[in-house]
PDB file of N, CA and C in Angstrom:
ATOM      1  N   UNK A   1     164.729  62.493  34.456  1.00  0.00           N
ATOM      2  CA  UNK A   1     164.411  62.162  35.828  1.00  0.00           C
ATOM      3  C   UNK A   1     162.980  62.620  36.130  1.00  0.00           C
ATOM      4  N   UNK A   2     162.122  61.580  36.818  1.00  0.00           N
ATOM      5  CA  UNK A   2     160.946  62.244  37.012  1.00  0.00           C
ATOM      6  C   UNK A   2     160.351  63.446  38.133  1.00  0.00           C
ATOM      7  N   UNK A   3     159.709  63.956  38.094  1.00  0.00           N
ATOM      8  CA  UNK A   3     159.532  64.899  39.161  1.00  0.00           C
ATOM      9  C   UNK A   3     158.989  64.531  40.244  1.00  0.00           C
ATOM     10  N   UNK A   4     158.903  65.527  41.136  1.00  0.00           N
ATOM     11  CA  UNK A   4     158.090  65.080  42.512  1.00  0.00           C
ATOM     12  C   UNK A   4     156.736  64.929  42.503  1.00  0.00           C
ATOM     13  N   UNK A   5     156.328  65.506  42.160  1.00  0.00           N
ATOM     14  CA  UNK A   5     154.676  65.418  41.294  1.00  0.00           C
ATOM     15  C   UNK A   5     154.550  63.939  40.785  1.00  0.00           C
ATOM     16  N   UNK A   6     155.212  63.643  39.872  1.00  0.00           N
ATOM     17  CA  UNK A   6     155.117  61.961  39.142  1.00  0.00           C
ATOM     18  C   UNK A   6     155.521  61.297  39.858  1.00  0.00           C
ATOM     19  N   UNK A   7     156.526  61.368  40.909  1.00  0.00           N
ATOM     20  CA  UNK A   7     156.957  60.254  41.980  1.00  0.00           C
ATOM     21  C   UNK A   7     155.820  60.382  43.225  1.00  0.00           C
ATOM     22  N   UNK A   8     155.081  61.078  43.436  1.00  0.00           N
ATOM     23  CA  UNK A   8     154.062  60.639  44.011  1.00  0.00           C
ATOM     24  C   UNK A   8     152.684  60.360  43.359  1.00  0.00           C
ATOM     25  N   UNK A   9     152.639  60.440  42.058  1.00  0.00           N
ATOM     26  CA  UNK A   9     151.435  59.955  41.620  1.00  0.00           C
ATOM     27  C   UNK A   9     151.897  58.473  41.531  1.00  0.00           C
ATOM     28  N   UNK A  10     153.030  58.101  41.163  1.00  0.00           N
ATOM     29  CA  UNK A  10     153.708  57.021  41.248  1.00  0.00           C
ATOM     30  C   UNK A  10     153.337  56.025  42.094  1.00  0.00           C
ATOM     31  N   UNK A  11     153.610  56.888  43.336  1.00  0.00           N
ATOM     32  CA  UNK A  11     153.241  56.268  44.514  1.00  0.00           C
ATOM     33  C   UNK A  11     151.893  56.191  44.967  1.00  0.00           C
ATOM     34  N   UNK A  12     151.274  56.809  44.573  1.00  0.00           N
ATOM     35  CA  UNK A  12     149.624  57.291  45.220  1.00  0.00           C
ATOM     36  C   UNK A  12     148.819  55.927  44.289  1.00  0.00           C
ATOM     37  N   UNK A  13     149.445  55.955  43.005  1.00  0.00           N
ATOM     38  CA  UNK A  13     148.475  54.454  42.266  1.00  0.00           C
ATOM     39  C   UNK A  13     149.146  53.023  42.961  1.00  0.00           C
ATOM     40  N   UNK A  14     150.043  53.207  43.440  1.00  0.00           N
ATOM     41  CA  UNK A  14     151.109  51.705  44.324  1.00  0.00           C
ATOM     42  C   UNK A  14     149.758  51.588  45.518  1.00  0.00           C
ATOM     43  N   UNK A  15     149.536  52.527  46.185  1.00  0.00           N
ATOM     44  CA  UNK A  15     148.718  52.804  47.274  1.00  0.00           C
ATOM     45  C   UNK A  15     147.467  52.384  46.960  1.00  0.00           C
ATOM     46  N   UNK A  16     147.052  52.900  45.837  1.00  0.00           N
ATOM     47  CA  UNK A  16     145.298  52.132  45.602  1.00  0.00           C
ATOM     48  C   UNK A  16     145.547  51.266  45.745  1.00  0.00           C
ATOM     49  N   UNK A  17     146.573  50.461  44.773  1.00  0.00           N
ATOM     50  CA  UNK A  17     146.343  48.608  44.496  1.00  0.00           C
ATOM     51  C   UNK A  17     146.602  48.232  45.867  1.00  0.00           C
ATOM     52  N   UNK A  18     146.260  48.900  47.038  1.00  0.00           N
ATOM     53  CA  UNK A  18     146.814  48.011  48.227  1.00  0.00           C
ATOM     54  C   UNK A  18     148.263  47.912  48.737  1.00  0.00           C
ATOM     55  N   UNK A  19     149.310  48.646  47.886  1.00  0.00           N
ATOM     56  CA  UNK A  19     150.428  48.406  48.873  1.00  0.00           C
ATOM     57  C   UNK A  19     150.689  49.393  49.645  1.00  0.00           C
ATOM     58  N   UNK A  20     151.761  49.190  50.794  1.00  0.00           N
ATOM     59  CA  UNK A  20     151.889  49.871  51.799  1.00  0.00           C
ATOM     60  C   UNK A  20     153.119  50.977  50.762  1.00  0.00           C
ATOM     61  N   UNK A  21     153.222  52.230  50.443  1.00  0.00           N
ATOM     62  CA  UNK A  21     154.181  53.239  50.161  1.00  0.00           C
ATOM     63  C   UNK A  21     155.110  53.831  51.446  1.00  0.00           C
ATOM     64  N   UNK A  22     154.554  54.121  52.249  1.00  0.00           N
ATOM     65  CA  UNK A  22     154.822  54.968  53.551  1.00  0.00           C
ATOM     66  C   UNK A  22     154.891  53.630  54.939  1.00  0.00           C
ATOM     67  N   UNK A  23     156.526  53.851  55.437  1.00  0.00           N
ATOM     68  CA  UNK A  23     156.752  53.045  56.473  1.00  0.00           C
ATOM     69  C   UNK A  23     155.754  53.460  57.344  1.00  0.00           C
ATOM     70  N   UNK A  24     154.393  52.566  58.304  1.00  0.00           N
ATOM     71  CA  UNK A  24     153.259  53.239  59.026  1.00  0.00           C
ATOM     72  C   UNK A  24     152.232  53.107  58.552  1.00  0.00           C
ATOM     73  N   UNK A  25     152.524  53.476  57.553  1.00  0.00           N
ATOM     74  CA  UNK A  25     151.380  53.374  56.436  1.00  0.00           C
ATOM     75  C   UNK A  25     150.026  52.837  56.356  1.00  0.00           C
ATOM     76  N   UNK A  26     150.710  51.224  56.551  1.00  0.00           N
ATOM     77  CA  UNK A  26     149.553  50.317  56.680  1.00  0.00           C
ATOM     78  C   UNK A  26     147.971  50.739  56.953  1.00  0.00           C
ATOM     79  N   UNK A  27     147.536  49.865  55.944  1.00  0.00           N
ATOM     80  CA  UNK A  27     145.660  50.817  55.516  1.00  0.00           C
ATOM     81  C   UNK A  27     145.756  51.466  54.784  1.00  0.00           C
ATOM     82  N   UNK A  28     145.941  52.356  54.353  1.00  0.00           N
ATOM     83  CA  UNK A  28     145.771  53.928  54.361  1.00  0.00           C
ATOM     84  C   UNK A  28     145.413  53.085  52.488  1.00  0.00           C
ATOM     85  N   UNK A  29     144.810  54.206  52.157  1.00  0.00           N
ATOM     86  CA  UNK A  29     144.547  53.744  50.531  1.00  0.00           C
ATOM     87  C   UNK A  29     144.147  54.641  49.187  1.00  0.00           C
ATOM     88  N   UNK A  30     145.275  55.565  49.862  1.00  0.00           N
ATOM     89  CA  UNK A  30     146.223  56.971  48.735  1.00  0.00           C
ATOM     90  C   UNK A  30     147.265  57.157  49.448  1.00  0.00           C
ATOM     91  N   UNK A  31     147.909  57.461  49.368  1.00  0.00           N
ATOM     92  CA  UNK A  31     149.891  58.061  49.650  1.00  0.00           C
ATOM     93  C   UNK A  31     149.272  59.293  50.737  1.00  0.00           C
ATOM     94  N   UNK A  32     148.190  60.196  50.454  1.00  0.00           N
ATOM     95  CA  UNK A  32     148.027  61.144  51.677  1.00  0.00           C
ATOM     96  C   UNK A  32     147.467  60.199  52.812  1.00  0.00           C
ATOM     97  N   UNK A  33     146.518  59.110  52.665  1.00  0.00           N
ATOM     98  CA  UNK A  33     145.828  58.631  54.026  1.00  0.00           C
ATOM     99  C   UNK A  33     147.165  57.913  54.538  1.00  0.00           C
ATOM    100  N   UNK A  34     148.092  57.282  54.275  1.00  0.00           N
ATOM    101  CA  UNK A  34     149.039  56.632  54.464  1.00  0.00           C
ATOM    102  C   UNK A  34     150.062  57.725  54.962  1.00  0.00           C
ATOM    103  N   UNK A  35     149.990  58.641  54.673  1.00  0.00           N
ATOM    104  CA  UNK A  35     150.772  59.608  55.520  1.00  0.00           C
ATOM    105  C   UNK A  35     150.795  59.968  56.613  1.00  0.00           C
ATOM    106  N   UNK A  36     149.563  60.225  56.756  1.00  0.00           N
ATOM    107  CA  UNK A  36     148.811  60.814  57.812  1.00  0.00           C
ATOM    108  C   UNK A  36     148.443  59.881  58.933  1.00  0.00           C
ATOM    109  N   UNK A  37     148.530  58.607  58.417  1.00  0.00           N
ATOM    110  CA  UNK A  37     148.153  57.334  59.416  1.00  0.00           C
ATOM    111  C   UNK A  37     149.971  56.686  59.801  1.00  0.00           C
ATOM    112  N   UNK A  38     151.111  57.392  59.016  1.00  0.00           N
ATOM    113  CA  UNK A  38     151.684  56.866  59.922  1.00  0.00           C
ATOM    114  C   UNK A  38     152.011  57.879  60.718  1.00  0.00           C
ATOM    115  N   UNK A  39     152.380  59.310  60.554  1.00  0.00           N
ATOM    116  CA  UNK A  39     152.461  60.384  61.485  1.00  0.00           C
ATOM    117  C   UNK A  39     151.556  60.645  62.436  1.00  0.00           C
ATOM    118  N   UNK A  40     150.708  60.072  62.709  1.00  0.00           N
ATOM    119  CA  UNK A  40     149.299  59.678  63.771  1.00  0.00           C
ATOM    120  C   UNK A  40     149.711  58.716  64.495  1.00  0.00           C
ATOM    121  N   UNK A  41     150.583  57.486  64.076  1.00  0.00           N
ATOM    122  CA  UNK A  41     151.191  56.539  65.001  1.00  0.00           C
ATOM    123  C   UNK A  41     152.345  56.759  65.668  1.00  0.00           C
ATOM    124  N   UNK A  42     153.321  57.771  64.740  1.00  0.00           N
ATOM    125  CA  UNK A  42     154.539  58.233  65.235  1.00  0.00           C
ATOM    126  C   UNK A  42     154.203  58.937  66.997  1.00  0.00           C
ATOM    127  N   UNK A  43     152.870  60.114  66.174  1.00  0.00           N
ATOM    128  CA  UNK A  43     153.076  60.765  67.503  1.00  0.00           C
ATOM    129  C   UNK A  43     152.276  59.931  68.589  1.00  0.00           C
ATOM    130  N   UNK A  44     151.141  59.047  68.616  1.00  0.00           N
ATOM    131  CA  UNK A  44     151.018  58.150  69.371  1.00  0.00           C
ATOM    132  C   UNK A  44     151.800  57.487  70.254  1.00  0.00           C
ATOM    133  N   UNK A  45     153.111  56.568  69.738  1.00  0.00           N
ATOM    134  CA  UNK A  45     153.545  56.280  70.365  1.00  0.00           C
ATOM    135  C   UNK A  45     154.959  57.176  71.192  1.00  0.00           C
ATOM    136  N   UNK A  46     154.825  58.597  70.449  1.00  0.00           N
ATOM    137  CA  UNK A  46     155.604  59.726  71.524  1.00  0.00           C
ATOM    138  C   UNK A  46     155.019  60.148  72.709  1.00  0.00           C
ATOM    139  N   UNK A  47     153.587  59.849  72.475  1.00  0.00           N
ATOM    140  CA  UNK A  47     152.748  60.197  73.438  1.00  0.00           C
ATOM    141  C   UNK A  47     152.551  59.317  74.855  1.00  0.00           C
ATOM    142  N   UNK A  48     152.676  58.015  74.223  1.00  0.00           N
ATOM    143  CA  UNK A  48     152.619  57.023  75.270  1.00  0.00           C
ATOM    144  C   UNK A  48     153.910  56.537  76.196  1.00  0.00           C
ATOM    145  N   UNK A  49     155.205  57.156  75.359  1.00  0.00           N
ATOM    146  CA  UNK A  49     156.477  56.879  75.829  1.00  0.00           C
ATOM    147  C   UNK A  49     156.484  58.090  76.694  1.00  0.00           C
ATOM    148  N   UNK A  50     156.267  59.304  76.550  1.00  0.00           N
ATOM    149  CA  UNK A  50     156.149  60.397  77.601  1.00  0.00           C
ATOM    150  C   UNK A  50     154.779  59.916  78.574  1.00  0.00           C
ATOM    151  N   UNK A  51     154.328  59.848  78.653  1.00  0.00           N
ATOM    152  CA  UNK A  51     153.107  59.128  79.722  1.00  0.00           C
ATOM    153  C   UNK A  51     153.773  57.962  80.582  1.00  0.00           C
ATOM    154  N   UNK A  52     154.007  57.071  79.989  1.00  0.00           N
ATOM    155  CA  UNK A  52     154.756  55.735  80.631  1.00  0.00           C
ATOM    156  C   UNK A  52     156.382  56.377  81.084  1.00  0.00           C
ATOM    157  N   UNK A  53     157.401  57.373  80.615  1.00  0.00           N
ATOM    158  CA  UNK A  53     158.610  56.880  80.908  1.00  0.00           C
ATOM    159  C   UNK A  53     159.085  56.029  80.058  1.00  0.00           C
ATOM    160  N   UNK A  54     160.686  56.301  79.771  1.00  0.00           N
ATOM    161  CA  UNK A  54     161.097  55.340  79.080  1.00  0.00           C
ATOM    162  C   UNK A  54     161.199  54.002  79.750  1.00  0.00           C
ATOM    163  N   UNK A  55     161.608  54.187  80.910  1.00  0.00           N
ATOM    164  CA  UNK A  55     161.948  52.682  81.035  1.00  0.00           C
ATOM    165  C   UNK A  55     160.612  51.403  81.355  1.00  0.00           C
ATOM    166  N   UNK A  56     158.938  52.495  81.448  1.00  0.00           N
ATOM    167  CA  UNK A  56     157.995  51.594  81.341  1.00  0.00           C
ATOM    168  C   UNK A  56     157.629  51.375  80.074  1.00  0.00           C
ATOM    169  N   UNK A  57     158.153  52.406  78.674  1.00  0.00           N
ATOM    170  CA  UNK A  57     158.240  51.937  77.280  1.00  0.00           C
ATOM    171  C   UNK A  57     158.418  50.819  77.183  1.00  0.00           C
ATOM    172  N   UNK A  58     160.203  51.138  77.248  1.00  0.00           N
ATOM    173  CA  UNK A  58     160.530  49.739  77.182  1.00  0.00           C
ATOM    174  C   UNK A  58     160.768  48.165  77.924  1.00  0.00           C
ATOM    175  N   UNK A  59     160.309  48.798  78.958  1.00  0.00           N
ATOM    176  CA  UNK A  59     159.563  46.857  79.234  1.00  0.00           C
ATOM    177  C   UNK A  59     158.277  46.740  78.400  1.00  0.00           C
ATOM    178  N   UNK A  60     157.625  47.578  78.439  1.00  0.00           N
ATOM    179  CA  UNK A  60     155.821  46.651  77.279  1.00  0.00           C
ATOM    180  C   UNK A  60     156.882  46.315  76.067  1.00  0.00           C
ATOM    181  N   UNK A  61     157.810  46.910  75.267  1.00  0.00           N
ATOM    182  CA  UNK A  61     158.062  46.865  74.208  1.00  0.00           C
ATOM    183  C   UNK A  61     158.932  45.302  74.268  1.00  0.00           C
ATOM    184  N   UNK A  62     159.568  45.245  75.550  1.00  0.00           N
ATOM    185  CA  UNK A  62     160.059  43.703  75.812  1.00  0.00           C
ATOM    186  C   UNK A  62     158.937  43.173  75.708  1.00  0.00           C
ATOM    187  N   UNK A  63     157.400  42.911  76.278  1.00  0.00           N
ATOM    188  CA  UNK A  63     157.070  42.447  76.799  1.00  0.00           C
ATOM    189  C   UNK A  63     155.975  41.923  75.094  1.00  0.00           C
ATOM    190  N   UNK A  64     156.389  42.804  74.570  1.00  0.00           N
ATOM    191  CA  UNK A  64     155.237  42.858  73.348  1.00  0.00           C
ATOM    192  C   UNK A  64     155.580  42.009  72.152  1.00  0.00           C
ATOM    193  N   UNK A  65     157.345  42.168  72.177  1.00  0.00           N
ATOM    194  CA  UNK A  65     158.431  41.488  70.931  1.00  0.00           C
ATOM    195  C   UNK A  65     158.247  40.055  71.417  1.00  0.00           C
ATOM    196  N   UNK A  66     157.750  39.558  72.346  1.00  0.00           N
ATOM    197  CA  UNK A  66     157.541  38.288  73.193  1.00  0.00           C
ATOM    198  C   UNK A  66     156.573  37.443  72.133  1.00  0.00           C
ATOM    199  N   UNK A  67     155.333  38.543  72.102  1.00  0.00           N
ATOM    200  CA  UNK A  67     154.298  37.753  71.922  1.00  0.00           C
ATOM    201  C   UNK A  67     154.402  36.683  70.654  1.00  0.00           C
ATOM    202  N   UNK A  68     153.196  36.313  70.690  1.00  0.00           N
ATOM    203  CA  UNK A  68     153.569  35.486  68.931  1.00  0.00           C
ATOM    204  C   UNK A  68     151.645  34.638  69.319  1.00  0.00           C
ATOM    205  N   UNK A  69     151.728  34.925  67.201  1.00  0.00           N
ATOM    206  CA  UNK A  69     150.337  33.900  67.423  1.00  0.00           C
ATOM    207  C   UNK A  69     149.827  33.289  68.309  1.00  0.00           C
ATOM    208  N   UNK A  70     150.471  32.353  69.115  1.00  0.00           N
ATOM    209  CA  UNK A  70     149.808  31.134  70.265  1.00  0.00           C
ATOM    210  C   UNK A  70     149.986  31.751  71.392  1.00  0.00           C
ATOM    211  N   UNK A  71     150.633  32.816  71.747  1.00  0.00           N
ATOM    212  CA  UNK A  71     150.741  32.878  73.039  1.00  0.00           C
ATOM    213  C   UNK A  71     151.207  34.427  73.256  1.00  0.00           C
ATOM    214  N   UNK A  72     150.441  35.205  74.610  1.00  0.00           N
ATOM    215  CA  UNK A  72     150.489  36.781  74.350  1.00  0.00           C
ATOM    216  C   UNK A  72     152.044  37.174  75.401  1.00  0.00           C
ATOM    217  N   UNK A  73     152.808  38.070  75.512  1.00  0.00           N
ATOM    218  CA  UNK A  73     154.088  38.183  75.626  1.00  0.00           C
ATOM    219  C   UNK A  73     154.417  37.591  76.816  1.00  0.00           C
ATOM    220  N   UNK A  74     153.727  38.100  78.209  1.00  0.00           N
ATOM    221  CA  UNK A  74     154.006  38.144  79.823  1.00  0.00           C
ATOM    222  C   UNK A  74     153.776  36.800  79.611  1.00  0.00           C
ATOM    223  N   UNK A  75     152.855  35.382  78.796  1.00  0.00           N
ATOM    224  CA  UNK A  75     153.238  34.582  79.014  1.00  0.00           C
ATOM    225  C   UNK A  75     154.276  33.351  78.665  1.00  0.00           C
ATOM    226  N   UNK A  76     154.873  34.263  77.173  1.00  0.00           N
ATOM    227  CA  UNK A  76     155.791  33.520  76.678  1.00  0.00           C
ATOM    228  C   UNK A  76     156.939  33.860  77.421  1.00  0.00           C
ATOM    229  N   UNK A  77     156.946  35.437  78.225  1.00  0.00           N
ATOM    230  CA  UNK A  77     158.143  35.509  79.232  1.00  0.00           C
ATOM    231  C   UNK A  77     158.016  34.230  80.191  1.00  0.00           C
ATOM    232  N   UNK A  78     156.959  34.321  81.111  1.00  0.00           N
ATOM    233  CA  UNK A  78     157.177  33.559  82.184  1.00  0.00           C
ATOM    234  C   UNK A  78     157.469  31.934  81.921  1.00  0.00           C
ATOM    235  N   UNK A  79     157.433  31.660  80.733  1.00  0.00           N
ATOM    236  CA  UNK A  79     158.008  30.107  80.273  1.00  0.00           C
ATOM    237  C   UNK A  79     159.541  30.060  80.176  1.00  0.00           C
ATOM    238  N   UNK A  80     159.730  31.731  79.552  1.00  0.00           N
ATOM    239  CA  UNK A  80     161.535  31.207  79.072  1.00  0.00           C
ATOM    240  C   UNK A  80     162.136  32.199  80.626  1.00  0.00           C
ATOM    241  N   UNK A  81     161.499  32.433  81.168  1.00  0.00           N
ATOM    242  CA  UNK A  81     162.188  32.973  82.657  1.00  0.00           C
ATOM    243  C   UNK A  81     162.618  34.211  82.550  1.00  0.00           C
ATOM    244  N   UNK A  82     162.376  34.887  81.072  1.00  0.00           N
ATOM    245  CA  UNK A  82     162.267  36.339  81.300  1.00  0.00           C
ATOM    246  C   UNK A  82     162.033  37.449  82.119  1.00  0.00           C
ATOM    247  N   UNK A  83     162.367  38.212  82.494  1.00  0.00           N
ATOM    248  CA  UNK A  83     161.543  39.047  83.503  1.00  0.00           C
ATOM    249  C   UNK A  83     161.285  40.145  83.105  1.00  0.00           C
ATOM    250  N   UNK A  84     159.749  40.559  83.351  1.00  0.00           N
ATOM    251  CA  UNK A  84     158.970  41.614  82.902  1.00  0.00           C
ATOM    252  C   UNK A  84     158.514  42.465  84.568  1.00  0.00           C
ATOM    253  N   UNK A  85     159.327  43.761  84.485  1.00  0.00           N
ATOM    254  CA  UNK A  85     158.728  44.479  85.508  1.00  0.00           C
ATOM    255  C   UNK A  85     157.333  45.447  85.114  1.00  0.00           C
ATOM    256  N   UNK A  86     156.165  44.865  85.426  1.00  0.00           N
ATOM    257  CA  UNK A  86     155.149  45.909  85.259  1.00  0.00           C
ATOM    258  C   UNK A  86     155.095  46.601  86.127  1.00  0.00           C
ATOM    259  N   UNK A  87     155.806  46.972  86.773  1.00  0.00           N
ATOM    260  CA  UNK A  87     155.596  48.150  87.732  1.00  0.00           C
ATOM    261  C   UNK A  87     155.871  49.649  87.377  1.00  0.00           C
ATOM    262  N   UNK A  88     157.005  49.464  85.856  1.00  0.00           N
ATOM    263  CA  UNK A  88     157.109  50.345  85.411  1.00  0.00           C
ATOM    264  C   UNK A  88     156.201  50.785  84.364  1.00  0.00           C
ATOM    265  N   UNK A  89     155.285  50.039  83.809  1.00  0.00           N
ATOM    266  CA  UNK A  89     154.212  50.670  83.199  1.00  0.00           C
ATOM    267  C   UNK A  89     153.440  51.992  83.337  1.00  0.00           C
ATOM    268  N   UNK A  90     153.425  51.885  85.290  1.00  0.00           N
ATOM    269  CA  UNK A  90     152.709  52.861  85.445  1.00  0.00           C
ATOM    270  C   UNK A  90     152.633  54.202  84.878  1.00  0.00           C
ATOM    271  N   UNK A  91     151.495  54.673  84.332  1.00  0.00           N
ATOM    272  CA  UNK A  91     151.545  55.993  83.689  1.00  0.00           C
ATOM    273  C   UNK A  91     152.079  57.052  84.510  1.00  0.00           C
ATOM    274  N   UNK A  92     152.965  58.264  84.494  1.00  0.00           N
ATOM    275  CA  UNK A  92     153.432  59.285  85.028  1.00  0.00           C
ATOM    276  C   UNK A  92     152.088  60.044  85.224  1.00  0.00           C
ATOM    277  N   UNK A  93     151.991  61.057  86.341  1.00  0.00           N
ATOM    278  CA  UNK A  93     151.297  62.178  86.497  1.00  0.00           C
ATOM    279  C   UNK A  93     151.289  62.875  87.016  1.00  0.00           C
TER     280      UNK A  93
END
């Protein structure tokens, strides 16, 4: 069985050639920058869910799963009659 040492060198050469190792990951281009870039997003978005409130989380997060190539979320809601309260966005303070 290989060790932890070889399962991340393992992983750290997966990472040069460009793939993502670490869920978050994305970019990063060694197994440490990819670490560190997704635990930088984790707490990001802990940061923004305590700022906003959950329940202004999750309307952007409705409002965001919306979007798509051609068209940005609030307006693919207002076609299918979705409803997006931005009122809860507002940041807490």
């Amino acid at each position: 069985m290989a060790s932890e040492q070889e399962k991340r060198g393992e992983l750290d050469a997966k990472a040069r050639q460009g793939k993502t190792v670490v869920p978050g990951g994305t970019g990063g281009k060694s197994l440490d920058a990819q670490e560190r870039l997704a635990e930088g997003r984790q707490k990001g978005g802990e940061t923004r869910r305590e700022q906003m409130g959950r329940e202004g989380y999750q309307e952007m997060g409705k409002k965001g799963g919306l979007s798509t190539t051609d068209k940005p979320g609030g307006e693919r809601a207002a076609e299918e009659g979705i409803p997006i309260d931005e009122s809860k966005y507002k940041t807490k303070k």
